[in-house]
PDB file of N, CA and C in Angstrom:
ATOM      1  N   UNK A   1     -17.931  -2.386   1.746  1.00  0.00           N
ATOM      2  CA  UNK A   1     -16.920  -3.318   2.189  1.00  0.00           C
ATOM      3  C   UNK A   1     -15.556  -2.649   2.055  1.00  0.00           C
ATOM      4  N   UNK A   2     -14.536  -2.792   3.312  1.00  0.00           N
ATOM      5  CA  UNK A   2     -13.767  -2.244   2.838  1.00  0.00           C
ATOM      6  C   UNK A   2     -12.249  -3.327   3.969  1.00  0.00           C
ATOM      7  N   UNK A   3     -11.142  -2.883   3.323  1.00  0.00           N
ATOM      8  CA  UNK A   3      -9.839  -4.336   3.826  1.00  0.00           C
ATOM      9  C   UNK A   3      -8.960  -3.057   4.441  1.00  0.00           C
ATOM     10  N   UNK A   4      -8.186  -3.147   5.509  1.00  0.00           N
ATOM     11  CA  UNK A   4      -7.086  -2.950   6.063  1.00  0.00           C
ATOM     12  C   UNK A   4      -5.967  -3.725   5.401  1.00  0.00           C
ATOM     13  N   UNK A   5      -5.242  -3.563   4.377  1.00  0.00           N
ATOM     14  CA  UNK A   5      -3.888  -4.248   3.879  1.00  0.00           C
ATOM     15  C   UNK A   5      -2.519  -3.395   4.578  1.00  0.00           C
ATOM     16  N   UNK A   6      -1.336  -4.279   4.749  1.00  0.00           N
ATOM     17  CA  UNK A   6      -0.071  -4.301   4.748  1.00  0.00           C
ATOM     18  C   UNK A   6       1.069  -4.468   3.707  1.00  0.00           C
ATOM     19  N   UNK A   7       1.343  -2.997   3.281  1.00  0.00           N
ATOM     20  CA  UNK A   7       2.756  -3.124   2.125  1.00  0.00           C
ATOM     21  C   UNK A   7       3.375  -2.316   2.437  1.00  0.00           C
ATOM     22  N   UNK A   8       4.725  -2.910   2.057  1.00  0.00           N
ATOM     23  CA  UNK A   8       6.021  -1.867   2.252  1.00  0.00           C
ATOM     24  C   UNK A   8       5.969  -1.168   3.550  1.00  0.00           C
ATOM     25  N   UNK A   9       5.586  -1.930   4.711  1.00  0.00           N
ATOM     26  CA  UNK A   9       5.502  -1.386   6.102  1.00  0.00           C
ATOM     27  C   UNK A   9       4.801  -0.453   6.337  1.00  0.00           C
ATOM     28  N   UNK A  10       3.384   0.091   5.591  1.00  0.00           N
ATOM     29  CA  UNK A  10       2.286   0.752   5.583  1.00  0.00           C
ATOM     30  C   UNK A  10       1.250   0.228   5.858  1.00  0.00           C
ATOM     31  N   UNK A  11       0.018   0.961   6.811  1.00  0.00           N
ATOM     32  CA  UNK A  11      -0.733   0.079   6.101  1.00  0.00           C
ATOM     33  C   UNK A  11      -1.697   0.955   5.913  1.00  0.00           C
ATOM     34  N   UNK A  12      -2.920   0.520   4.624  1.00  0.00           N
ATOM     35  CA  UNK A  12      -3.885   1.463   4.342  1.00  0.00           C
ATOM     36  C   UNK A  12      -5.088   0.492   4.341  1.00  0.00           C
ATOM     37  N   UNK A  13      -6.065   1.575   4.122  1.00  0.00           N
ATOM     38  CA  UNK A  13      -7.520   1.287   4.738  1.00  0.00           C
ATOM     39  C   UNK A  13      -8.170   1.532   3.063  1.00  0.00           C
ATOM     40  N   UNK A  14      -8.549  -0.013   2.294  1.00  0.00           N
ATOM     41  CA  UNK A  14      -8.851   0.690   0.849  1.00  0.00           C
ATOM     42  C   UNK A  14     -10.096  -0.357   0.480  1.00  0.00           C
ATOM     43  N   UNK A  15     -10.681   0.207  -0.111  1.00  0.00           N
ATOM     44  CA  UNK A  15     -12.108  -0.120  -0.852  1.00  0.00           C
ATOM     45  C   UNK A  15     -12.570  -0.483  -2.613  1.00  0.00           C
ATOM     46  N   UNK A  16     -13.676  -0.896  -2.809  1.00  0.00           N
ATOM     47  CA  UNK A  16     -12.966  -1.476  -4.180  1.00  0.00           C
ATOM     48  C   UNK A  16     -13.427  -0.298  -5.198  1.00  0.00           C
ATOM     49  N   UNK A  17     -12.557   0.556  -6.116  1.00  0.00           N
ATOM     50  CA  UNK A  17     -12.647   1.362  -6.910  1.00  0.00           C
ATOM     51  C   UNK A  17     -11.746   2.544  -6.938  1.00  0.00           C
ATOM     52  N   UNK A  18     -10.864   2.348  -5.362  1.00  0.00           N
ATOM     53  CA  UNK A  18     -10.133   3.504  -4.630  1.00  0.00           C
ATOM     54  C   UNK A  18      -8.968   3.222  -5.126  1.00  0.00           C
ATOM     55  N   UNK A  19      -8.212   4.548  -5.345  1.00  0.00           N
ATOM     56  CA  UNK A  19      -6.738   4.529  -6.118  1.00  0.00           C
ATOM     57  C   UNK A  19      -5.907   4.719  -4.911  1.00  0.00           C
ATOM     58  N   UNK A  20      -4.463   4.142  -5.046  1.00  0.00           N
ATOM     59  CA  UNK A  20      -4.173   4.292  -3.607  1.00  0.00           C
ATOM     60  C   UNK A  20      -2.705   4.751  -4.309  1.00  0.00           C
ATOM     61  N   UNK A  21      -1.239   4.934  -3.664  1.00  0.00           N
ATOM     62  CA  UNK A  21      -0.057   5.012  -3.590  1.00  0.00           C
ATOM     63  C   UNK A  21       0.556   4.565  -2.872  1.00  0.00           C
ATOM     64  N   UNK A  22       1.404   3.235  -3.110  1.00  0.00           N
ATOM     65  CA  UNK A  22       2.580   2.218  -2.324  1.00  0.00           C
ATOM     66  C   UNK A  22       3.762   2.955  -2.766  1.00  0.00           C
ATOM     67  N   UNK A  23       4.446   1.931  -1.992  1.00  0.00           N
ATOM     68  CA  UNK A  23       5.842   2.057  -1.717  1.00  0.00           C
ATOM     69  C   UNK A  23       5.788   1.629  -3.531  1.00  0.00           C
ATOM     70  N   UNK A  24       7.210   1.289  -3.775  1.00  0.00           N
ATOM     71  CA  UNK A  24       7.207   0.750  -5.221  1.00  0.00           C
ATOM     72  C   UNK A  24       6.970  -0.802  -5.228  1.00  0.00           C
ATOM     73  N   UNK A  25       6.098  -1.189  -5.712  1.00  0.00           N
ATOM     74  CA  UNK A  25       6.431  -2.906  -5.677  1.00  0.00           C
ATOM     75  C   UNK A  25       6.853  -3.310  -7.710  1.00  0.00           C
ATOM     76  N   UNK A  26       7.690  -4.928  -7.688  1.00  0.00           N
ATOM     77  CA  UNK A  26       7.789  -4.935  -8.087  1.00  0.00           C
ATOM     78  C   UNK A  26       7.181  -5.733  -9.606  1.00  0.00           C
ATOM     79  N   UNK A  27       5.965  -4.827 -10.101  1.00  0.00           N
ATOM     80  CA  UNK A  27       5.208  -5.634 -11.008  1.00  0.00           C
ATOM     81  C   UNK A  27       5.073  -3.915 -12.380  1.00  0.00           C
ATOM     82  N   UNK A  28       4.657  -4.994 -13.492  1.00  0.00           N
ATOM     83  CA  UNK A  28       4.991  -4.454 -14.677  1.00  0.00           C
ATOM     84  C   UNK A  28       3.442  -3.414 -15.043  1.00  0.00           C
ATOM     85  N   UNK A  29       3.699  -2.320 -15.662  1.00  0.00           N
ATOM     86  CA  UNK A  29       2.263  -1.421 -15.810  1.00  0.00           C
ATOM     87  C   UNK A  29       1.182  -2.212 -16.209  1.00  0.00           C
ATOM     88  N   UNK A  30       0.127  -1.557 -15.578  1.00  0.00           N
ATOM     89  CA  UNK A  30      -0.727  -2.698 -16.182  1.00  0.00           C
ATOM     90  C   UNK A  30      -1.200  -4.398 -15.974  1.00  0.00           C
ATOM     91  N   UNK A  31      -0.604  -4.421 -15.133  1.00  0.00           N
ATOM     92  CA  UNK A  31      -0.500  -5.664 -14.568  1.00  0.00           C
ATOM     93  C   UNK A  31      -1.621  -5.447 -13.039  1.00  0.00           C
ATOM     94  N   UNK A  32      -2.457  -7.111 -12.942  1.00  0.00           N
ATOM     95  CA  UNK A  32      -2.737  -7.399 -11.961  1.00  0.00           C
ATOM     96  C   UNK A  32      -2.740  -8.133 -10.908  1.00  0.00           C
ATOM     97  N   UNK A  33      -2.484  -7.944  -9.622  1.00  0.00           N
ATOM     98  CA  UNK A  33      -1.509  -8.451  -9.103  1.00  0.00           C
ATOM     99  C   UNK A  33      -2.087  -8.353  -7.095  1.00  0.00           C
ATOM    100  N   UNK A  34      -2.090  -9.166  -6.913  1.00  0.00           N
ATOM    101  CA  UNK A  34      -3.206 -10.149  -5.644  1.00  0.00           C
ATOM    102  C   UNK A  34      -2.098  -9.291  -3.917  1.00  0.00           C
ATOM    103  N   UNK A  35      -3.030  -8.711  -3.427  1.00  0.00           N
ATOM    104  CA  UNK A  35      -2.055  -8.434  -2.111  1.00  0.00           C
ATOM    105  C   UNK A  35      -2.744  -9.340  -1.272  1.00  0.00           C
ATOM    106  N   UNK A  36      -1.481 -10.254  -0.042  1.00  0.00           N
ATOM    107  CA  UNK A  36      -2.697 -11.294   0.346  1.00  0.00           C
ATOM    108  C   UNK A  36      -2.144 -10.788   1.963  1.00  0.00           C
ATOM    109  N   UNK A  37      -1.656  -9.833   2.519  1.00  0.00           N
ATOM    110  CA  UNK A  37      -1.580  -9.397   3.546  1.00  0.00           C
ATOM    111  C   UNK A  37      -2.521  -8.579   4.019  1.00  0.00           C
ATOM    112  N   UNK A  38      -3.769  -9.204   4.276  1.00  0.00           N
ATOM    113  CA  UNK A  38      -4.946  -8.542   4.816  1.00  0.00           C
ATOM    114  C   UNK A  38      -4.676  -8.537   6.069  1.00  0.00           C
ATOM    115  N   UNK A  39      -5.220  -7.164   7.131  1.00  0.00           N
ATOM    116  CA  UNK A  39      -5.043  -7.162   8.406  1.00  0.00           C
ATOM    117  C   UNK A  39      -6.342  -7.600   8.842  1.00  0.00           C
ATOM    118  N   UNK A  40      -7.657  -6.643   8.168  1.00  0.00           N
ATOM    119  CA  UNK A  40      -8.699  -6.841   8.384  1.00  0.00           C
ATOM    120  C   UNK A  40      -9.432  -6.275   7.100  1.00  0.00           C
ATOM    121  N   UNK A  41     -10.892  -7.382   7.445  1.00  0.00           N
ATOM    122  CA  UNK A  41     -11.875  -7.016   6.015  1.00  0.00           C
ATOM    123  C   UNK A  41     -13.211  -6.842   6.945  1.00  0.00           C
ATOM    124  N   UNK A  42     -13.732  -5.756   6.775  1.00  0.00           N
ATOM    125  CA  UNK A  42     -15.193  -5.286   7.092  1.00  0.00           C
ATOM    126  C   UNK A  42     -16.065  -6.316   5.708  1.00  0.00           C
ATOM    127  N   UNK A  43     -17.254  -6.147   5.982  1.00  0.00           N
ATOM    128  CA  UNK A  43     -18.418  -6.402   4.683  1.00  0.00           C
ATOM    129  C   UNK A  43     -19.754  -6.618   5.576  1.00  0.00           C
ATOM    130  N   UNK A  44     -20.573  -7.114   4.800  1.00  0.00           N
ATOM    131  CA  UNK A  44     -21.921  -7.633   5.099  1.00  0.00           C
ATOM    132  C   UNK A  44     -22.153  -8.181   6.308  1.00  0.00           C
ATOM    133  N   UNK A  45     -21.146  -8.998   5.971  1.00  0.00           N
ATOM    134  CA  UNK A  45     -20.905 -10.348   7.291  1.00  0.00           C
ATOM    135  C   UNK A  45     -20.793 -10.404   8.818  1.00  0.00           C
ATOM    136  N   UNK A  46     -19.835  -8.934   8.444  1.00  0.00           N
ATOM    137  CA  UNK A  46     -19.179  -8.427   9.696  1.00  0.00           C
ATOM    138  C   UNK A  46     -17.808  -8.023   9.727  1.00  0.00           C
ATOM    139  N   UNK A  47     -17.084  -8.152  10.991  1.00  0.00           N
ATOM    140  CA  UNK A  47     -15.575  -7.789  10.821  1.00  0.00           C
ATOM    141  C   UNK A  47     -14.821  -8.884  10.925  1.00  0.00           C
ATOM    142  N   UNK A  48     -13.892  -9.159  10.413  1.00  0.00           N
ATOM    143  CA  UNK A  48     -13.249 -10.088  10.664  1.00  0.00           C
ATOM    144  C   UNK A  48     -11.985  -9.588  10.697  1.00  0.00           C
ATOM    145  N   UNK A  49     -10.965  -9.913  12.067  1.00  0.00           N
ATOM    146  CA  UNK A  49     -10.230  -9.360  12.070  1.00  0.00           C
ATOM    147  C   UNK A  49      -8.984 -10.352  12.519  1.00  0.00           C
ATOM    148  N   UNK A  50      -7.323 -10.309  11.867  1.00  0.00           N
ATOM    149  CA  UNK A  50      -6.570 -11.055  11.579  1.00  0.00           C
ATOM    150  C   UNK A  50      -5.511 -11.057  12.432  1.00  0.00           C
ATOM    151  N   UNK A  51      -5.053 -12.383  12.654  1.00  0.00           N
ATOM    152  CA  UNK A  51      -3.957 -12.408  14.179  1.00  0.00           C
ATOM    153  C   UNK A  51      -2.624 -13.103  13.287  1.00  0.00           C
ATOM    154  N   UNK A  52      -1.706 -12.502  12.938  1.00  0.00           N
ATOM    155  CA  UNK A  52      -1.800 -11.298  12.398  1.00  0.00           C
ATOM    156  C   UNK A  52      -2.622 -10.700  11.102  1.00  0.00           C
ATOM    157  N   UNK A  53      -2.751 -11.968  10.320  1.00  0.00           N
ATOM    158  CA  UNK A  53      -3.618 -11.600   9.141  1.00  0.00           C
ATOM    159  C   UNK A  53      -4.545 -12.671   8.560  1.00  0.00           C
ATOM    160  N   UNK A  54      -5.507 -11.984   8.004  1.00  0.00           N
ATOM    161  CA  UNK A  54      -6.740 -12.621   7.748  1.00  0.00           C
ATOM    162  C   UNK A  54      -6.583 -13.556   6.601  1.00  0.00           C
ATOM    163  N   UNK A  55      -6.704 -15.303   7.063  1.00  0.00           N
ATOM    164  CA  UNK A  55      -6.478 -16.211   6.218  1.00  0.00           C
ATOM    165  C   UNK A  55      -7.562 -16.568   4.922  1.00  0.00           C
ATOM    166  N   UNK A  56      -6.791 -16.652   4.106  1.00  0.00           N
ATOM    167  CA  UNK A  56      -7.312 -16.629   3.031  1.00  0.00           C
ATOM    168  C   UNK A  56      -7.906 -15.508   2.428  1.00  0.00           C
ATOM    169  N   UNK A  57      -7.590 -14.409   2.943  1.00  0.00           N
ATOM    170  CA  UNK A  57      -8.295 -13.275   2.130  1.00  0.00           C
ATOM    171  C   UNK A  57      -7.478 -12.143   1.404  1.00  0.00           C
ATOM    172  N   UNK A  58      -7.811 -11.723   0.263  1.00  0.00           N
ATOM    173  CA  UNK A  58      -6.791 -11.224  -0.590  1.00  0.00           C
ATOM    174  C   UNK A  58      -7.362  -9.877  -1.062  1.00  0.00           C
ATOM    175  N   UNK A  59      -7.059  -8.712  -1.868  1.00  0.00           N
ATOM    176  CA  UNK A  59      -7.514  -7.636  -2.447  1.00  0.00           C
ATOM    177  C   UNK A  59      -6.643  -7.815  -3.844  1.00  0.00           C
ATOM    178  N   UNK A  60      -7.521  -7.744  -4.505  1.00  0.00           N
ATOM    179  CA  UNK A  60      -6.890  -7.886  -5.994  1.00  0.00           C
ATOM    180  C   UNK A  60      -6.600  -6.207  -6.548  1.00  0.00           C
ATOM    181  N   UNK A  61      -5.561  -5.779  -6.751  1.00  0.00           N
ATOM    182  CA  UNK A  61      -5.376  -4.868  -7.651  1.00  0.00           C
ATOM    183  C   UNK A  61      -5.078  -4.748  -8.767  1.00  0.00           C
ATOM    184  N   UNK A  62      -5.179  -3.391  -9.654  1.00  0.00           N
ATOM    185  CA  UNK A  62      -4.191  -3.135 -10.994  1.00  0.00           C
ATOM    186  C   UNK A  62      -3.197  -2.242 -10.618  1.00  0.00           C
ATOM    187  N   UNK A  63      -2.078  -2.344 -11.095  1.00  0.00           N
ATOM    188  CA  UNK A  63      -0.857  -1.374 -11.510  1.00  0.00           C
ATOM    189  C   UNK A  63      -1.147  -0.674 -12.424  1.00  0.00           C
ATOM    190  N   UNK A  64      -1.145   1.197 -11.917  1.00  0.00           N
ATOM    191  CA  UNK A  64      -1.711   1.797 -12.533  1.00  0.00           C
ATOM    192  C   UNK A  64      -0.844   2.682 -13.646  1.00  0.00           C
ATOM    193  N   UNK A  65       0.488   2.571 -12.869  1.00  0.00           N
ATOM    194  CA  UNK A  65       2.034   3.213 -13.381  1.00  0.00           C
ATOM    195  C   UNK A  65       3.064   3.153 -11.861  1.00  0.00           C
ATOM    196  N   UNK A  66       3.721   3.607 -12.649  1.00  0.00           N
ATOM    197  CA  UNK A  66       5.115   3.970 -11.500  1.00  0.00           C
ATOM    198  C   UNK A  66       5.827   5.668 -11.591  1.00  0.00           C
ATOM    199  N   UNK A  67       5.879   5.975 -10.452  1.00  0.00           N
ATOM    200  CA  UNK A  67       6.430   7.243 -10.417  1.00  0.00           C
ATOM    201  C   UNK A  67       7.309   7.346  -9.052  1.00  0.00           C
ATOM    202  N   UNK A  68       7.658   9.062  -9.283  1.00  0.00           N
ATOM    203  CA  UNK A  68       8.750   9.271  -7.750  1.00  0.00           C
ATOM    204  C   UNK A  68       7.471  10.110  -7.158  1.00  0.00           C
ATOM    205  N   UNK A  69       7.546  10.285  -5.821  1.00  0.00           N
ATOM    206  CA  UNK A  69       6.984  11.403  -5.086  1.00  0.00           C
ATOM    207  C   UNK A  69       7.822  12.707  -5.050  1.00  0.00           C
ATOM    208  N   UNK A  70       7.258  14.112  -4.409  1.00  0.00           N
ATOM    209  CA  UNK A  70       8.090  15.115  -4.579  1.00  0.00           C
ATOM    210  C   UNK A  70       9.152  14.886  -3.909  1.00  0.00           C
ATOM    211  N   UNK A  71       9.873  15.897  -4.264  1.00  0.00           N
ATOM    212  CA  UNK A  71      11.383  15.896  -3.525  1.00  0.00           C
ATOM    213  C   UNK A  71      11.332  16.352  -1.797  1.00  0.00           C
ATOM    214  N   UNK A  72      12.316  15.657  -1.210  1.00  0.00           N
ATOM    215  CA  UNK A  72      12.027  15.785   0.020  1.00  0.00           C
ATOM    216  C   UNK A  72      13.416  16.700   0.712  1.00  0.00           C
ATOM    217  N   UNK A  73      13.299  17.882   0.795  1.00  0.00           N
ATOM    218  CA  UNK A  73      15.007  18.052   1.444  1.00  0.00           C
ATOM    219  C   UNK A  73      15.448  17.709   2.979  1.00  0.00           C
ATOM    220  N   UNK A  74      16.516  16.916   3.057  1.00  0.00           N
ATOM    221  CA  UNK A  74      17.050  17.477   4.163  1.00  0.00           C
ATOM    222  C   UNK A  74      18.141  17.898   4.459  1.00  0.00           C
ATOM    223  N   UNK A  75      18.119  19.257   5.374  1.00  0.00           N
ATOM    224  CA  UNK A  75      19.124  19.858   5.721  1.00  0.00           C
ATOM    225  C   UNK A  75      19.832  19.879   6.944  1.00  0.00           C
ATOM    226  N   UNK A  76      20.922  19.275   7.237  1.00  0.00           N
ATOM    227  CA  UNK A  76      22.006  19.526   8.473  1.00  0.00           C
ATOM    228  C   UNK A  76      22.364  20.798   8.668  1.00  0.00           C
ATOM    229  N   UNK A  77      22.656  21.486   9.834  1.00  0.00           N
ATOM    230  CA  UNK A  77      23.269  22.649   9.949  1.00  0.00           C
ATOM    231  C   UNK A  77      24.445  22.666  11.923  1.00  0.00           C
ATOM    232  N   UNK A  78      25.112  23.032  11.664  1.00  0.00           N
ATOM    233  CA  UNK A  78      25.710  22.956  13.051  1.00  0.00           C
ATOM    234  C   UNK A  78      26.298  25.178  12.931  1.00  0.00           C
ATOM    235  N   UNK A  79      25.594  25.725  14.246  1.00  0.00           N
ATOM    236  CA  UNK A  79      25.951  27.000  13.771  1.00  0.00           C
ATOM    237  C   UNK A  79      27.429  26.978  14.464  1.00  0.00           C
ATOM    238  N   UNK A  80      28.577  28.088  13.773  1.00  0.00           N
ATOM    239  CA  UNK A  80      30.003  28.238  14.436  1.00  0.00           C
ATOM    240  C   UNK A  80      30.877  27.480  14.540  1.00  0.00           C
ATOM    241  N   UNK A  81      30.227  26.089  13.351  1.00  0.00           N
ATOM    242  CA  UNK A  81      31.219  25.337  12.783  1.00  0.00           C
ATOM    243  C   UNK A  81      31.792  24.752  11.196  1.00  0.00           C
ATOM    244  N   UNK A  82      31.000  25.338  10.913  1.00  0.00           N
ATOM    245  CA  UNK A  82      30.745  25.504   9.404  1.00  0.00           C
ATOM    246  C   UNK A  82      30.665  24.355   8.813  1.00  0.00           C
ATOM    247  N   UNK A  83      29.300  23.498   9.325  1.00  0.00           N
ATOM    248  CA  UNK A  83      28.689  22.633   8.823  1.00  0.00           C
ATOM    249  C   UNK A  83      27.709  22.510   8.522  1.00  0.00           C
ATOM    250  N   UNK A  84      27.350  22.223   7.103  1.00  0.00           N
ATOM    251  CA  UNK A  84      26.115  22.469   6.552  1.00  0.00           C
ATOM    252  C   UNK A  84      26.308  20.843   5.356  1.00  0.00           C
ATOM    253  N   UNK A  85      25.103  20.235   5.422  1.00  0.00           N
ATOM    254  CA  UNK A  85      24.815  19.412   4.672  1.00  0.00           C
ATOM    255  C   UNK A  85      23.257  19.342   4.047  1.00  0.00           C
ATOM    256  N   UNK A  86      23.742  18.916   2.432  1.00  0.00           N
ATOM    257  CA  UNK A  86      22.130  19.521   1.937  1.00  0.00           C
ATOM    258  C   UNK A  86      22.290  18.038   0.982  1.00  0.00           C
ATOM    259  N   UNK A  87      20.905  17.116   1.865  1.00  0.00           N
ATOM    260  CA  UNK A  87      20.429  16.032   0.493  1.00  0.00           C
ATOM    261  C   UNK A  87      18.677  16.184   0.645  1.00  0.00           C
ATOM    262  N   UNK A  88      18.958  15.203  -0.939  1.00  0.00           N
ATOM    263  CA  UNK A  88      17.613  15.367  -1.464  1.00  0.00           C
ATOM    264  C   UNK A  88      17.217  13.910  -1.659  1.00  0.00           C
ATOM    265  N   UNK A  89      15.644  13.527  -1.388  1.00  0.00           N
ATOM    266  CA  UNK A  89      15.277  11.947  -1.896  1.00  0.00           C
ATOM    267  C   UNK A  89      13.915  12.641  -2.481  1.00  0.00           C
ATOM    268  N   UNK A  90      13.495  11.410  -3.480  1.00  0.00           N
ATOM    269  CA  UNK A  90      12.753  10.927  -4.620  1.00  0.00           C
ATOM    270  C   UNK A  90      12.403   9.590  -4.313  1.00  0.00           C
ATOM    271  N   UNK A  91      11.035   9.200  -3.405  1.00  0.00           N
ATOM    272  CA  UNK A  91      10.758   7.838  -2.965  1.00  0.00           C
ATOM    273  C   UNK A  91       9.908   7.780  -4.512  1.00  0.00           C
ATOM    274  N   UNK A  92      10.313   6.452  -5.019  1.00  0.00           N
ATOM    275  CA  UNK A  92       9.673   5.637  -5.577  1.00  0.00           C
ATOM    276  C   UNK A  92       8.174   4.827  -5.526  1.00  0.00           C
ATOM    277  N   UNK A  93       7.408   5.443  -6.381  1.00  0.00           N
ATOM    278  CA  UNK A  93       5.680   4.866  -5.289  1.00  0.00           C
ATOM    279  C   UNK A  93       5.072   4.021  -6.790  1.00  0.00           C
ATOM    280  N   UNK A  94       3.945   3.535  -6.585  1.00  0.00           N
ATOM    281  CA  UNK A  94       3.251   2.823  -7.255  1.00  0.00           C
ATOM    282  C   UNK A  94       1.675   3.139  -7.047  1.00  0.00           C
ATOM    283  N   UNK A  95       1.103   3.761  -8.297  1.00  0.00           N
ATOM    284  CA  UNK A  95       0.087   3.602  -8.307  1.00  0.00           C
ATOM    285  C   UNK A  95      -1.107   2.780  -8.481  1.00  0.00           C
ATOM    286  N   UNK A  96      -2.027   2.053  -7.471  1.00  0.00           N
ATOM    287  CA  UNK A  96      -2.982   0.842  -7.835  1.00  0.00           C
ATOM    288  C   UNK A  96      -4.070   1.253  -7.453  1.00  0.00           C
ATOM    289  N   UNK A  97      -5.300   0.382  -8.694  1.00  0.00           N
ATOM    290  CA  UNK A  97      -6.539   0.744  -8.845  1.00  0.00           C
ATOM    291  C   UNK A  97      -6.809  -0.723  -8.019  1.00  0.00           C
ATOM    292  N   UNK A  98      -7.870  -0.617  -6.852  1.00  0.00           N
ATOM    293  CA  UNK A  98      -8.276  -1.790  -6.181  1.00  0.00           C
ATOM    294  C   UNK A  98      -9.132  -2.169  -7.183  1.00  0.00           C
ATOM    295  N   UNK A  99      -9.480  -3.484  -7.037  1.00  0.00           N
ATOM    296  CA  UNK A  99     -11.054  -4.340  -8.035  1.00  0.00           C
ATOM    297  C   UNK A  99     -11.398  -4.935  -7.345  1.00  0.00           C
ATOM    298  N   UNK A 100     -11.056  -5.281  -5.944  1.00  0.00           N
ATOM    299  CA  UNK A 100     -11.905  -6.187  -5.509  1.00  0.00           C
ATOM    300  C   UNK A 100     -11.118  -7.080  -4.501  1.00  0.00           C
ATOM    301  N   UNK A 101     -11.958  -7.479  -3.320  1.00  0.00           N
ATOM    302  CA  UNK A 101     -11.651  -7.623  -2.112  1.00  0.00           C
ATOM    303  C   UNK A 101     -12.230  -9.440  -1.643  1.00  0.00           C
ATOM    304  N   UNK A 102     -11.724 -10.399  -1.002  1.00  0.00           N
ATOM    305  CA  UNK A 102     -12.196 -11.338  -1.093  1.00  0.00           C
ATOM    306  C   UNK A 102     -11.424 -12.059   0.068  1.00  0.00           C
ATOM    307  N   UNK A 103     -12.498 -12.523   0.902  1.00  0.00           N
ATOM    308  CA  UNK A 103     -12.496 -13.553   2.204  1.00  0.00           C
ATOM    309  C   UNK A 103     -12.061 -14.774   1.738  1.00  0.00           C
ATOM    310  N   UNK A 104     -11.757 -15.649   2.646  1.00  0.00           N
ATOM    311  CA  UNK A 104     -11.362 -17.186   3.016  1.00  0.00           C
ATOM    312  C   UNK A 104     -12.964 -17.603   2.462  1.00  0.00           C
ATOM    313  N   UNK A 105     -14.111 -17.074   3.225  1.00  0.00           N
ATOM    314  CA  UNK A 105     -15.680 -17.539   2.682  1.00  0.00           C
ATOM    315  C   UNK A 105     -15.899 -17.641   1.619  1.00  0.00           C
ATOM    316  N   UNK A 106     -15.544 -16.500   0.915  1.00  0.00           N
ATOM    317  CA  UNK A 106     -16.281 -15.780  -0.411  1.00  0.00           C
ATOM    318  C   UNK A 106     -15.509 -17.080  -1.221  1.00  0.00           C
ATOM    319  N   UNK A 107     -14.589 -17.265  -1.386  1.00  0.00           N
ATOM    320  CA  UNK A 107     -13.704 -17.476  -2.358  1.00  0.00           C
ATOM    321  C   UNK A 107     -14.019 -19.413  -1.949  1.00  0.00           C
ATOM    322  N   UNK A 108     -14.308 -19.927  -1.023  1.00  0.00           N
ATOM    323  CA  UNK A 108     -14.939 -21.313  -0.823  1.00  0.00           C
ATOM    324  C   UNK A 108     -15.722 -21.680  -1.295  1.00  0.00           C
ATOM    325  N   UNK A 109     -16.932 -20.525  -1.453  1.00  0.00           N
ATOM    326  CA  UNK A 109     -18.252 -20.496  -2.067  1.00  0.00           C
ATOM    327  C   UNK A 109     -18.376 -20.948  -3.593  1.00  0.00           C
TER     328      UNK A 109
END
C-alpha cells in the first residue's frame, strides 16, 4: 500500500516504514503528527484517486528531527561590467518516519 501526499508544495509517493524529507513543518522532535492532504492511496482495494484530495484519508507520521540541507550557491556574473554576486541558502527540511496510511473506509470500519 502506498499514498501520494502534498506538503510544502511537493509532492511524494511514500509507504509505511519509509523515511522521507519535507520542507520544514512546524511540529516538535518526536512528535506525531497526521498529514491529511492525500492525493492518492493505492492498497488492496484498489486506487482511489482524489479531486483534489482523497476524503477522509490521512498518513500518520513521526518527526524524526530537523535539519538544513547542503548549501546551495548561487552565482551572478555580468562579464565587462564588474558584476559579480555570490549568495548562499540552507533550506530547512524535516525528517519523518511514515506509520501508517488510512482511507475514509478503513477508519469507518
Amino acid at each position: 500500500m502506498y499514498a501520494v501526499i502534498d506538503t510544502g508544495g511537493k509532492q511524494y509517493k511514500v509507504e509505511i516504514g519509509q523515511r522521507i524529507e519535507v520542507e520544514q513543518l512546524p511540529a516538535a522532535e518526536g512528535e506525531t503528527i497526521e498529514l491529511d492532504r492525500v492525493l492518492m492511496v493505492v492498497g488492496d482495494e484498489g486506487t482511489i484517486v482524489g479531486q483534489p484530495h482523497v476524503a477522509g484519508a490521512k498518513v500518520v507520521a513521526q518527526v524524526m528531527g530537523h535539519f538544513k540541507d547542503d548549501k546551495v550557491i548561487v552565482f551572478k556574473y555580468k562579464n565587462k561590467t564588474r558584476y559579480r554576486r555570490k549568495l548562499g541558502h540552507r533550506q530547512p527540511l524535516t525528517r519523518l518516519a511514515i506509520l501508517g496510511i488510512t482511507t475514509a473506509a478503513e477508519s469507518a470500519d
